[in-house]
PDB file of N, CA and C in Angstrom:
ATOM      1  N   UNK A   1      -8.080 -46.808  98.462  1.00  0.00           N
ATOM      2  CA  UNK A   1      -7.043 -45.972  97.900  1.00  0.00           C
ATOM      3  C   UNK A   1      -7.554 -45.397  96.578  1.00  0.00           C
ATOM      4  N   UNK A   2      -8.081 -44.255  96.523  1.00  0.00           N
ATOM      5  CA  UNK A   2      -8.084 -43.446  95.255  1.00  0.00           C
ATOM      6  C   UNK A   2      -7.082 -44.025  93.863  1.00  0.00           C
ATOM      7  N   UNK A   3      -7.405 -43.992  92.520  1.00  0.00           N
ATOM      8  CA  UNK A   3      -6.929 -44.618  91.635  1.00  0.00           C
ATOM      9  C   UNK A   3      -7.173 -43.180  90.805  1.00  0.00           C
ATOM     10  N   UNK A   4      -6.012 -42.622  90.409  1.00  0.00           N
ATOM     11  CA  UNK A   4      -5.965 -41.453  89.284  1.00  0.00           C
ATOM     12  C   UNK A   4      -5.674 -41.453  88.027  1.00  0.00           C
ATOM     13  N   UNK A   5      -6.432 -41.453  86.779  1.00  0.00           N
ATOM     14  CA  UNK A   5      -6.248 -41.825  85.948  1.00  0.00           C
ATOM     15  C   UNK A   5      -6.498 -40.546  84.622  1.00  0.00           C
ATOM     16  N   UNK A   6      -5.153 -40.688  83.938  1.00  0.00           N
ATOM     17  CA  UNK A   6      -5.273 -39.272  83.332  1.00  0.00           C
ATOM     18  C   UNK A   6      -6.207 -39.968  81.789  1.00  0.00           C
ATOM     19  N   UNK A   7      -7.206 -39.202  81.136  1.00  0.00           N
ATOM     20  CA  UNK A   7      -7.910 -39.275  80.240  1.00  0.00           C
ATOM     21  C   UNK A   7      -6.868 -37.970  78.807  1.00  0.00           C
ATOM     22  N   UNK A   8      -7.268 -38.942  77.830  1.00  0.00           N
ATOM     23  CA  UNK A   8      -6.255 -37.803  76.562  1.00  0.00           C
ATOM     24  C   UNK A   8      -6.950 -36.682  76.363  1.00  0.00           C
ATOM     25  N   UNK A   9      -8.132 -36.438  76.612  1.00  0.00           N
ATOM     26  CA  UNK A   9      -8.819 -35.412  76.305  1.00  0.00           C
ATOM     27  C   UNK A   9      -8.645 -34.395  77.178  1.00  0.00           C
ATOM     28  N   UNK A  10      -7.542 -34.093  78.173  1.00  0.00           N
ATOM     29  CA  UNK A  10      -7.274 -33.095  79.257  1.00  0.00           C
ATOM     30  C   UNK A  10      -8.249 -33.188  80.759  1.00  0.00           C
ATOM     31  N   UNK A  11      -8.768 -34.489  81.147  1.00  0.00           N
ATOM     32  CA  UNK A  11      -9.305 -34.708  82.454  1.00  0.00           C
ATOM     33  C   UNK A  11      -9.161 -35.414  82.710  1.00  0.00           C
ATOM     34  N   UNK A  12      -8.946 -35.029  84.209  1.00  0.00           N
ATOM     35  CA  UNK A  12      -8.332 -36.008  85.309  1.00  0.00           C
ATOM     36  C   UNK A  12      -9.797 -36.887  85.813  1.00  0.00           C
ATOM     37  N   UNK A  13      -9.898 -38.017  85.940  1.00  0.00           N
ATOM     38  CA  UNK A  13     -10.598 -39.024  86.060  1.00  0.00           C
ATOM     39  C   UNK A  13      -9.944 -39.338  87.506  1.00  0.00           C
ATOM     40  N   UNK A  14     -10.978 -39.131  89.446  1.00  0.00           N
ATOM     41  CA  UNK A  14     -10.452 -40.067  90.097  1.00  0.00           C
ATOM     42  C   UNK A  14     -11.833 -41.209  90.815  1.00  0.00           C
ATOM     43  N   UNK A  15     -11.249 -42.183  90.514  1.00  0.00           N
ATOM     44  CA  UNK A  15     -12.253 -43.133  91.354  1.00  0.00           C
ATOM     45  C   UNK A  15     -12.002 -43.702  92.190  1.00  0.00           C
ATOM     46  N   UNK A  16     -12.986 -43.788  93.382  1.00  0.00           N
ATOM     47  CA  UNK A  16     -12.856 -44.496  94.418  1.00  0.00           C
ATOM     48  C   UNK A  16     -12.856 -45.849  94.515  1.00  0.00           C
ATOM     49  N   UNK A  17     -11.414 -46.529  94.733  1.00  0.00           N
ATOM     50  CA  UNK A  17     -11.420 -48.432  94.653  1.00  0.00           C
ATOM     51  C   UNK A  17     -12.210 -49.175  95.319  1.00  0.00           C
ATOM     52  N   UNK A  18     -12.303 -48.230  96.785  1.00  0.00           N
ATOM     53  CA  UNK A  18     -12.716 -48.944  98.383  1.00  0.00           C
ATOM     54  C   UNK A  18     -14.500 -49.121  97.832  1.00  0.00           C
ATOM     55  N   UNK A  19     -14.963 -48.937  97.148  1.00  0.00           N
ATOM     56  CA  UNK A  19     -16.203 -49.033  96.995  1.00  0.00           C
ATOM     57  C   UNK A  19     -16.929 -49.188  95.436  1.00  0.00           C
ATOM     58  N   UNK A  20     -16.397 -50.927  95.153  1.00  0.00           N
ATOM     59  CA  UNK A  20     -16.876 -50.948  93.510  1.00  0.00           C
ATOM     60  C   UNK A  20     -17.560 -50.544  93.305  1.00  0.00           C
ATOM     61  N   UNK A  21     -19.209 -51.589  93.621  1.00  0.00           N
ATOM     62  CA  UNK A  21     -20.486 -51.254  93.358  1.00  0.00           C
ATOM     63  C   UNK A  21     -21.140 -49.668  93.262  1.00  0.00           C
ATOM     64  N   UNK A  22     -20.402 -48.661  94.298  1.00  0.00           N
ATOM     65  CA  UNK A  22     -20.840 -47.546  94.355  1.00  0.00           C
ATOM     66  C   UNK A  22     -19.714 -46.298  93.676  1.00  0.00           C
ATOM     67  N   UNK A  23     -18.718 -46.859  92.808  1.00  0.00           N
ATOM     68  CA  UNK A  23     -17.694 -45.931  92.448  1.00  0.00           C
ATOM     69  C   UNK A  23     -18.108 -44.526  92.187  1.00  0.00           C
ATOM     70  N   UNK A  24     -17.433 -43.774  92.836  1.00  0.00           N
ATOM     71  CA  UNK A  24     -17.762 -42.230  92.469  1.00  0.00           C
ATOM     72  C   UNK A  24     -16.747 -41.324  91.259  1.00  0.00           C
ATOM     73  N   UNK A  25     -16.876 -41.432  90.372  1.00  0.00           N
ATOM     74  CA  UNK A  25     -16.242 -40.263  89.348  1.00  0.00           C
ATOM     75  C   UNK A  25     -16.066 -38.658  89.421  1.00  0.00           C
ATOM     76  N   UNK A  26     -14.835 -38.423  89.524  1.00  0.00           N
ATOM     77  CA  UNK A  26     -14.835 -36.826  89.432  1.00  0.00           C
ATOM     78  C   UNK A  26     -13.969 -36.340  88.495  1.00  0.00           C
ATOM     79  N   UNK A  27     -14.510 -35.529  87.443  1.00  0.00           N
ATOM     80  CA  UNK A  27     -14.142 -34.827  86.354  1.00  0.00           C
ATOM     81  C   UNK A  27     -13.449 -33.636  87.011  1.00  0.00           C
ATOM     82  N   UNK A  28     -12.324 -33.245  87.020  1.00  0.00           N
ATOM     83  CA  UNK A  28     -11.787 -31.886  86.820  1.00  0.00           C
ATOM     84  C   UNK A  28     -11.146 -31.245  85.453  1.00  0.00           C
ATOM     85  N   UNK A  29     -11.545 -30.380  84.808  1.00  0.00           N
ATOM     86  CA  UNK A  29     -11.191 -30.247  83.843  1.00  0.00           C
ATOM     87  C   UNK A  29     -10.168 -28.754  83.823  1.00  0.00           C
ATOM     88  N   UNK A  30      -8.785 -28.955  82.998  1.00  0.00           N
ATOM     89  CA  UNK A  30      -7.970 -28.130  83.133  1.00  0.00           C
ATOM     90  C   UNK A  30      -8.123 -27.198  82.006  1.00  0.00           C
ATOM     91  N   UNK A  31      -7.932 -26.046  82.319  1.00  0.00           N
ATOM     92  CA  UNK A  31      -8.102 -25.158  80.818  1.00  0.00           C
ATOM     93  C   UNK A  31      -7.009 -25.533  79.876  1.00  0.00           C
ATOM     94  N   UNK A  32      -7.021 -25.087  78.266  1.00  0.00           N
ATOM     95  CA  UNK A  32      -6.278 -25.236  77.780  1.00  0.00           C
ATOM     96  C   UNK A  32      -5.579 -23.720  77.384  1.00  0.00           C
ATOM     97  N   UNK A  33      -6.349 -23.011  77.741  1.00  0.00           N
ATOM     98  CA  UNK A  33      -5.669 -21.444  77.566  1.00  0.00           C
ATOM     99  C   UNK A  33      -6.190 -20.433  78.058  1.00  0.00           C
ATOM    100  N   UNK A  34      -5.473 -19.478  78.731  1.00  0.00           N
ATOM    101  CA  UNK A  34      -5.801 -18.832  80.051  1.00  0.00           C
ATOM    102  C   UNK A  34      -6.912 -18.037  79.427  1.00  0.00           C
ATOM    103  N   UNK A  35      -7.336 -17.531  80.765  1.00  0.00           N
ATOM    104  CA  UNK A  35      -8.422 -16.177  80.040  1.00  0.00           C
ATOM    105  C   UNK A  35      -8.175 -15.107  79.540  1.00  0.00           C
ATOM    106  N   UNK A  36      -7.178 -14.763  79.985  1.00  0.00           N
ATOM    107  CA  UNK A  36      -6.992 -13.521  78.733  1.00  0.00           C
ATOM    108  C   UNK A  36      -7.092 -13.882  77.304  1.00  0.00           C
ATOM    109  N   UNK A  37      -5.968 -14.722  76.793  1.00  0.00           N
ATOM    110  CA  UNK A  37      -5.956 -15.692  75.494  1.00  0.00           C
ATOM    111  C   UNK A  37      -6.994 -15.671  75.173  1.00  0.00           C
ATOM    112  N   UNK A  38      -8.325 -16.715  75.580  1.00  0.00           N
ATOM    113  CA  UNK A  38      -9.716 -16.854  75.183  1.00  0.00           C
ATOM    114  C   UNK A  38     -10.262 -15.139  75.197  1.00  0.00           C
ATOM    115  N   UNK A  39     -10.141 -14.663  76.014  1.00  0.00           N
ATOM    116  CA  UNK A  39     -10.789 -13.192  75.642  1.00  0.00           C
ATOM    117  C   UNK A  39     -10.308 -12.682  74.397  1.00  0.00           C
ATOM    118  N   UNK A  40      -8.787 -12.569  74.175  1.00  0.00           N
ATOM    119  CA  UNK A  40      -8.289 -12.305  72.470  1.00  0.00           C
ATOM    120  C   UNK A  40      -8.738 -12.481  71.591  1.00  0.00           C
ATOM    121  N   UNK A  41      -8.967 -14.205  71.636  1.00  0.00           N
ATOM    122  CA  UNK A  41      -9.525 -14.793  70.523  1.00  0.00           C
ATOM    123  C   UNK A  41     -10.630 -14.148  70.392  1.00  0.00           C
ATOM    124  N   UNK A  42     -11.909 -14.363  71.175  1.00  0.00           N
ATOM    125  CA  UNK A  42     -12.834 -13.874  71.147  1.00  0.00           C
ATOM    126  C   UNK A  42     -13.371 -12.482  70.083  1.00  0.00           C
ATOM    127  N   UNK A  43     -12.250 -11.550  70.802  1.00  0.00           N
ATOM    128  CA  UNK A  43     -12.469 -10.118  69.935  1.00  0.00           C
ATOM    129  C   UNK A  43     -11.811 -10.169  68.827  1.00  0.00           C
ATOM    130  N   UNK A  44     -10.910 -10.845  68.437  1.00  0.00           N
ATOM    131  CA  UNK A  44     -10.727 -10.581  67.337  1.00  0.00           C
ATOM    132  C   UNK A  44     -11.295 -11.487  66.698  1.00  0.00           C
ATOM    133  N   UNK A  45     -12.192 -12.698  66.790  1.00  0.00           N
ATOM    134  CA  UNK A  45     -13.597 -13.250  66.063  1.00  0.00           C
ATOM    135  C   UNK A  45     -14.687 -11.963  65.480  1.00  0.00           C
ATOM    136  N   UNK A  46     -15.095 -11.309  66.879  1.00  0.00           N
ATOM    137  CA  UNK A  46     -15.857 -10.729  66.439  1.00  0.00           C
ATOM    138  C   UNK A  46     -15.261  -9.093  65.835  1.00  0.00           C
ATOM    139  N   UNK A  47     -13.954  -9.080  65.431  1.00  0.00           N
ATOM    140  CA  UNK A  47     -13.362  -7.659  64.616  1.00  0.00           C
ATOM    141  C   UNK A  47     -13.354  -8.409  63.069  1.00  0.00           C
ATOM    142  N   UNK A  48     -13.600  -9.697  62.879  1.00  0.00           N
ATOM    143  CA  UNK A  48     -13.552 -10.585  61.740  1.00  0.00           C
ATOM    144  C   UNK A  48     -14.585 -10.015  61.652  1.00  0.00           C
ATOM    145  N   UNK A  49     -15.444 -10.536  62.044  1.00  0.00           N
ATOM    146  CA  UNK A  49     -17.268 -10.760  61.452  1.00  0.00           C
ATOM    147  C   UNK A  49     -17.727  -9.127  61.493  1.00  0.00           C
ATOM    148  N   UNK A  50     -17.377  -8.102  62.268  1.00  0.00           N
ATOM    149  CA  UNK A  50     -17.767  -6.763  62.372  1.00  0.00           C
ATOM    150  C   UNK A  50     -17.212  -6.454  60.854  1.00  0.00           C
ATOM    151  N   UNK A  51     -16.089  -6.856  60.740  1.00  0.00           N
ATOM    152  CA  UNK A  51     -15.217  -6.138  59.115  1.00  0.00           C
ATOM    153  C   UNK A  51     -16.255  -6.673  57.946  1.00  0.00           C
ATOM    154  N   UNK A  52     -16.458  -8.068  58.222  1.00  0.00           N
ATOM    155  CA  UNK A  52     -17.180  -9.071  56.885  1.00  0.00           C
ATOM    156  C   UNK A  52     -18.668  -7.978  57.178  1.00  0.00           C
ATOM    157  N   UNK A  53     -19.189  -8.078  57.927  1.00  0.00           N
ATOM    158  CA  UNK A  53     -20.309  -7.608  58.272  1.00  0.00           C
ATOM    159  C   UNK A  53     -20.425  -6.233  57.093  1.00  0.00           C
ATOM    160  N   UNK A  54     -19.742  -5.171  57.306  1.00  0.00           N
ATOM    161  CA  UNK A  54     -19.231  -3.973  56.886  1.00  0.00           C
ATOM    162  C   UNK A  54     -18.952  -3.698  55.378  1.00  0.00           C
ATOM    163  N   UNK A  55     -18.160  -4.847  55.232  1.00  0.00           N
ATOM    164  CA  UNK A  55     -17.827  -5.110  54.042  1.00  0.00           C
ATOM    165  C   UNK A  55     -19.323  -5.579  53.010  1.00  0.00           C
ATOM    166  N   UNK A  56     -20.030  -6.931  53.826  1.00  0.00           N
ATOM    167  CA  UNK A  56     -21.360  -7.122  52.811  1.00  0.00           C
ATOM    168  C   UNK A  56     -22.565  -5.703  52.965  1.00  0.00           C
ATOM    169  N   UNK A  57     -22.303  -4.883  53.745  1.00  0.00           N
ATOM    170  CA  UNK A  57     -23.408  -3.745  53.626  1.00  0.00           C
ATOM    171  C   UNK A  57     -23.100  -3.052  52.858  1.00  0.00           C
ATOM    172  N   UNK A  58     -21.475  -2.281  52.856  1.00  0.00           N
ATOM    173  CA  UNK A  58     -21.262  -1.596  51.295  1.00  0.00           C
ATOM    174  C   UNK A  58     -20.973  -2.439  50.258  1.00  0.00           C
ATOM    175  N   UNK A  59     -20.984  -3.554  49.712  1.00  0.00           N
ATOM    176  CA  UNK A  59     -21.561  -3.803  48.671  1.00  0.00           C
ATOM    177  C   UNK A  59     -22.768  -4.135  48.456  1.00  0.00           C
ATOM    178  N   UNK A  60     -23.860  -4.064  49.252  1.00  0.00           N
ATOM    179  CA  UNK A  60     -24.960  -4.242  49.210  1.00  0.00           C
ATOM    180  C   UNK A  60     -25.373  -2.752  48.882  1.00  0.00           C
ATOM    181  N   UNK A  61     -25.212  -2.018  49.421  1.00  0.00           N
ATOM    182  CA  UNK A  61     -25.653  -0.516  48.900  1.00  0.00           C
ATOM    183  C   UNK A  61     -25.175   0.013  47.535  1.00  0.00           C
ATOM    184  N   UNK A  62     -23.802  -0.465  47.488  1.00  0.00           N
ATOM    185  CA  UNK A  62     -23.343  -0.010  46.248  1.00  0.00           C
ATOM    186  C   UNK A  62     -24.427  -0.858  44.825  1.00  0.00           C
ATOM    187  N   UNK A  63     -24.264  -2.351  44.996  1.00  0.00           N
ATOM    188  CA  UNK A  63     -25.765  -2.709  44.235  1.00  0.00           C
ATOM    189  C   UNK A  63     -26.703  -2.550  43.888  1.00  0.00           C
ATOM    190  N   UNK A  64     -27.423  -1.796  45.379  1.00  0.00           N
ATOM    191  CA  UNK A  64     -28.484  -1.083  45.270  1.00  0.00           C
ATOM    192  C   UNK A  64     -28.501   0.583  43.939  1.00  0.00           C
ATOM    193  N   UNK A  65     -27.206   0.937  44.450  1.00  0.00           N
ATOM    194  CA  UNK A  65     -27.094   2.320  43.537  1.00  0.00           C
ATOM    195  C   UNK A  65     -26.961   1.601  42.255  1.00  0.00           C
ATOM    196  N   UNK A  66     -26.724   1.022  41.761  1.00  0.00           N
ATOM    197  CA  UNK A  66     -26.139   0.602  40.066  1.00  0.00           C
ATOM    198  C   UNK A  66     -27.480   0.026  39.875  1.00  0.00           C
ATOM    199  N   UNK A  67     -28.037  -0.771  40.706  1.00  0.00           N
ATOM    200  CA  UNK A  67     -29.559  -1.314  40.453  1.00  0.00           C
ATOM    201  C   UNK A  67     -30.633   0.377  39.764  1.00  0.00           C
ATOM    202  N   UNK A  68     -30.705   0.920  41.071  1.00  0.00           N
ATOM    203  CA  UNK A  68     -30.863   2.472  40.708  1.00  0.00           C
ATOM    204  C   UNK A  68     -31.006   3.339  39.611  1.00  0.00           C
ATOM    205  N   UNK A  69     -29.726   3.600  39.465  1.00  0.00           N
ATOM    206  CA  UNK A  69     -29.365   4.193  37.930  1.00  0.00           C
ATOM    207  C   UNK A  69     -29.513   3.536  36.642  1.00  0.00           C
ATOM    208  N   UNK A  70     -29.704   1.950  36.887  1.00  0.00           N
ATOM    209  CA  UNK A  70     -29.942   0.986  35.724  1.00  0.00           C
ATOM    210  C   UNK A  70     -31.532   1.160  35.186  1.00  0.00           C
ATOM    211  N   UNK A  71     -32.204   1.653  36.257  1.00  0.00           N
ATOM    212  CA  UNK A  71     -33.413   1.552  35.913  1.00  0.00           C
ATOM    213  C   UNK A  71     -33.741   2.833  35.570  1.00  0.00           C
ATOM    214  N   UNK A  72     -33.391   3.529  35.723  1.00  0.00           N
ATOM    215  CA  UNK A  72     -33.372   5.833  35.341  1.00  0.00           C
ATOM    216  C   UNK A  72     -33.005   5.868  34.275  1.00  0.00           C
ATOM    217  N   UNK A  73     -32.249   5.384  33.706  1.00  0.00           N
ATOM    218  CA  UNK A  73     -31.495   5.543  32.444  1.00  0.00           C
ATOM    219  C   UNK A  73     -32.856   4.591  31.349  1.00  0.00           C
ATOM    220  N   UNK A  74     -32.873   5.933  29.994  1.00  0.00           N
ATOM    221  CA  UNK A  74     -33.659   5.249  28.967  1.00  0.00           C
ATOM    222  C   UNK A  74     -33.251   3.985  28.369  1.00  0.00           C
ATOM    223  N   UNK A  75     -34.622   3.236  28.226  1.00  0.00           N
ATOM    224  CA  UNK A  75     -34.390   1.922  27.695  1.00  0.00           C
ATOM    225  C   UNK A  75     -33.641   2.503  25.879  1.00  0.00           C
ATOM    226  N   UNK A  76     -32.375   1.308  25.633  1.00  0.00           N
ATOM    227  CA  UNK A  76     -32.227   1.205  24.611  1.00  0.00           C
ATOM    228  C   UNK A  76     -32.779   1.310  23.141  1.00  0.00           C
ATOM    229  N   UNK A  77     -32.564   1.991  22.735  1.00  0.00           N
ATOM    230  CA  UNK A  77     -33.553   1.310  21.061  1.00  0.00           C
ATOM    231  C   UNK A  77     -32.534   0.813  19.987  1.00  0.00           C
ATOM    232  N   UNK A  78     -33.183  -0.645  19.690  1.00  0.00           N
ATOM    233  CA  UNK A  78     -31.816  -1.560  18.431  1.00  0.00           C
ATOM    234  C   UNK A  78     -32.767  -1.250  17.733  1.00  0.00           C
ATOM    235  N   UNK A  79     -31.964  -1.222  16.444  1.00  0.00           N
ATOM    236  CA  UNK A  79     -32.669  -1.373  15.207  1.00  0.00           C
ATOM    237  C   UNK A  79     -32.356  -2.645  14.454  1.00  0.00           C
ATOM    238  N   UNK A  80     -32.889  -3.589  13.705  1.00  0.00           N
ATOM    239  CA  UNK A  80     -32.696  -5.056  13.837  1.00  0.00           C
ATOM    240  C   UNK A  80     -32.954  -4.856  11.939  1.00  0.00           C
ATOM    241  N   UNK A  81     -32.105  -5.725  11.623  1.00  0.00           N
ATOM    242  CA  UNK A  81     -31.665  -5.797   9.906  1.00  0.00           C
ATOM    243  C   UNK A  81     -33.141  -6.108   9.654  1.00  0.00           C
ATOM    244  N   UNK A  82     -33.805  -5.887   8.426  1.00  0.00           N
ATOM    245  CA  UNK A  82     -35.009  -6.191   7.717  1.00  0.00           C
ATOM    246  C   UNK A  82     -34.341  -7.407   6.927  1.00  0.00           C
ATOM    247  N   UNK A  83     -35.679  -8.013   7.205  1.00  0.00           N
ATOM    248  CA  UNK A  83     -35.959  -9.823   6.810  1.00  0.00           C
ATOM    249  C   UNK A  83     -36.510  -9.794   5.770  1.00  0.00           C
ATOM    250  N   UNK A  84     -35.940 -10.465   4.825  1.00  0.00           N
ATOM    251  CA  UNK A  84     -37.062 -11.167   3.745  1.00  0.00           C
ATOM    252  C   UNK A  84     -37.462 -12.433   3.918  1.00  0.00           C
ATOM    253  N   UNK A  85     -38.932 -12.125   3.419  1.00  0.00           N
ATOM    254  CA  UNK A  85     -39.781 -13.316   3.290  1.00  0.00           C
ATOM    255  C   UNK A  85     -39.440 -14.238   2.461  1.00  0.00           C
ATOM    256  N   UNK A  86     -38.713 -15.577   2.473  1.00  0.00           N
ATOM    257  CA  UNK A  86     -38.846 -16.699   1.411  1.00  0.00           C
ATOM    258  C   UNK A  86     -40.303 -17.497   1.103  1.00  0.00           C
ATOM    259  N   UNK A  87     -41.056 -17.400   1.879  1.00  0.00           N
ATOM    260  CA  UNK A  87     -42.235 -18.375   1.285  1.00  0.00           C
ATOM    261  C   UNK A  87     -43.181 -18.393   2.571  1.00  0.00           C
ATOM    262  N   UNK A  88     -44.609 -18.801   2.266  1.00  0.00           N
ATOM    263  CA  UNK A  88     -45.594 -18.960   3.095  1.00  0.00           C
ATOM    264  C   UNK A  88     -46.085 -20.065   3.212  1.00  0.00           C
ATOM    265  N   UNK A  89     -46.896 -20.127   4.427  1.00  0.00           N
ATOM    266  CA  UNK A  89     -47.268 -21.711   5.304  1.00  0.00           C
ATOM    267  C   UNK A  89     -48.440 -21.318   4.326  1.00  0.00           C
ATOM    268  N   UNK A  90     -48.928 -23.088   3.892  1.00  0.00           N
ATOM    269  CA  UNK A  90     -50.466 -23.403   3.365  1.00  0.00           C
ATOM    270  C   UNK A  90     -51.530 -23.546   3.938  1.00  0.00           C
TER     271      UNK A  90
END
């Protein structure tokens, strides 16, 4: 007599009694959400990562431009207060 035994993880476990030594196991496993659902998810994973994606290239370009113009533009000139000398090494 077949023995059916439900597992918490969503599979059905049946084993055959009539034959200890040689028990046979069969896994059927039930979905937990249809295929369409999983197809949803799916695309809108990858409308996430397409946006993030999108998003790190224009600020990566925009970096690039400010990098750009940072370096075109003349270097600064400071003019720095004049020092007096208090004393000299022997």
């Amino acid at each position: 007599m077949p023995l059916e035994i439900r597992a918490t993880s969503n599979y059905i476990a049946d084993i055959d009694t009539e034959k200890p030594m040689n028990a046979i196991v069969q896994f059927t496993h039930e979905a937990l959400l249809p295929a369409t659902e999983r197809l949803a998810i799916a695309v809108a994973v990858a409308v996430v990562l397409t946006i993030a994606w999108m998003s790190a290239e224009h600020e990566s370009r925009d970096a690039v431009i400010v990098a750009e113009h940072a370096m075109k533009t003349q270097p600064l000139h400071v003019t720095l207060p004049t020092v007096q000398v208090t004393g000299h090494r022997a």
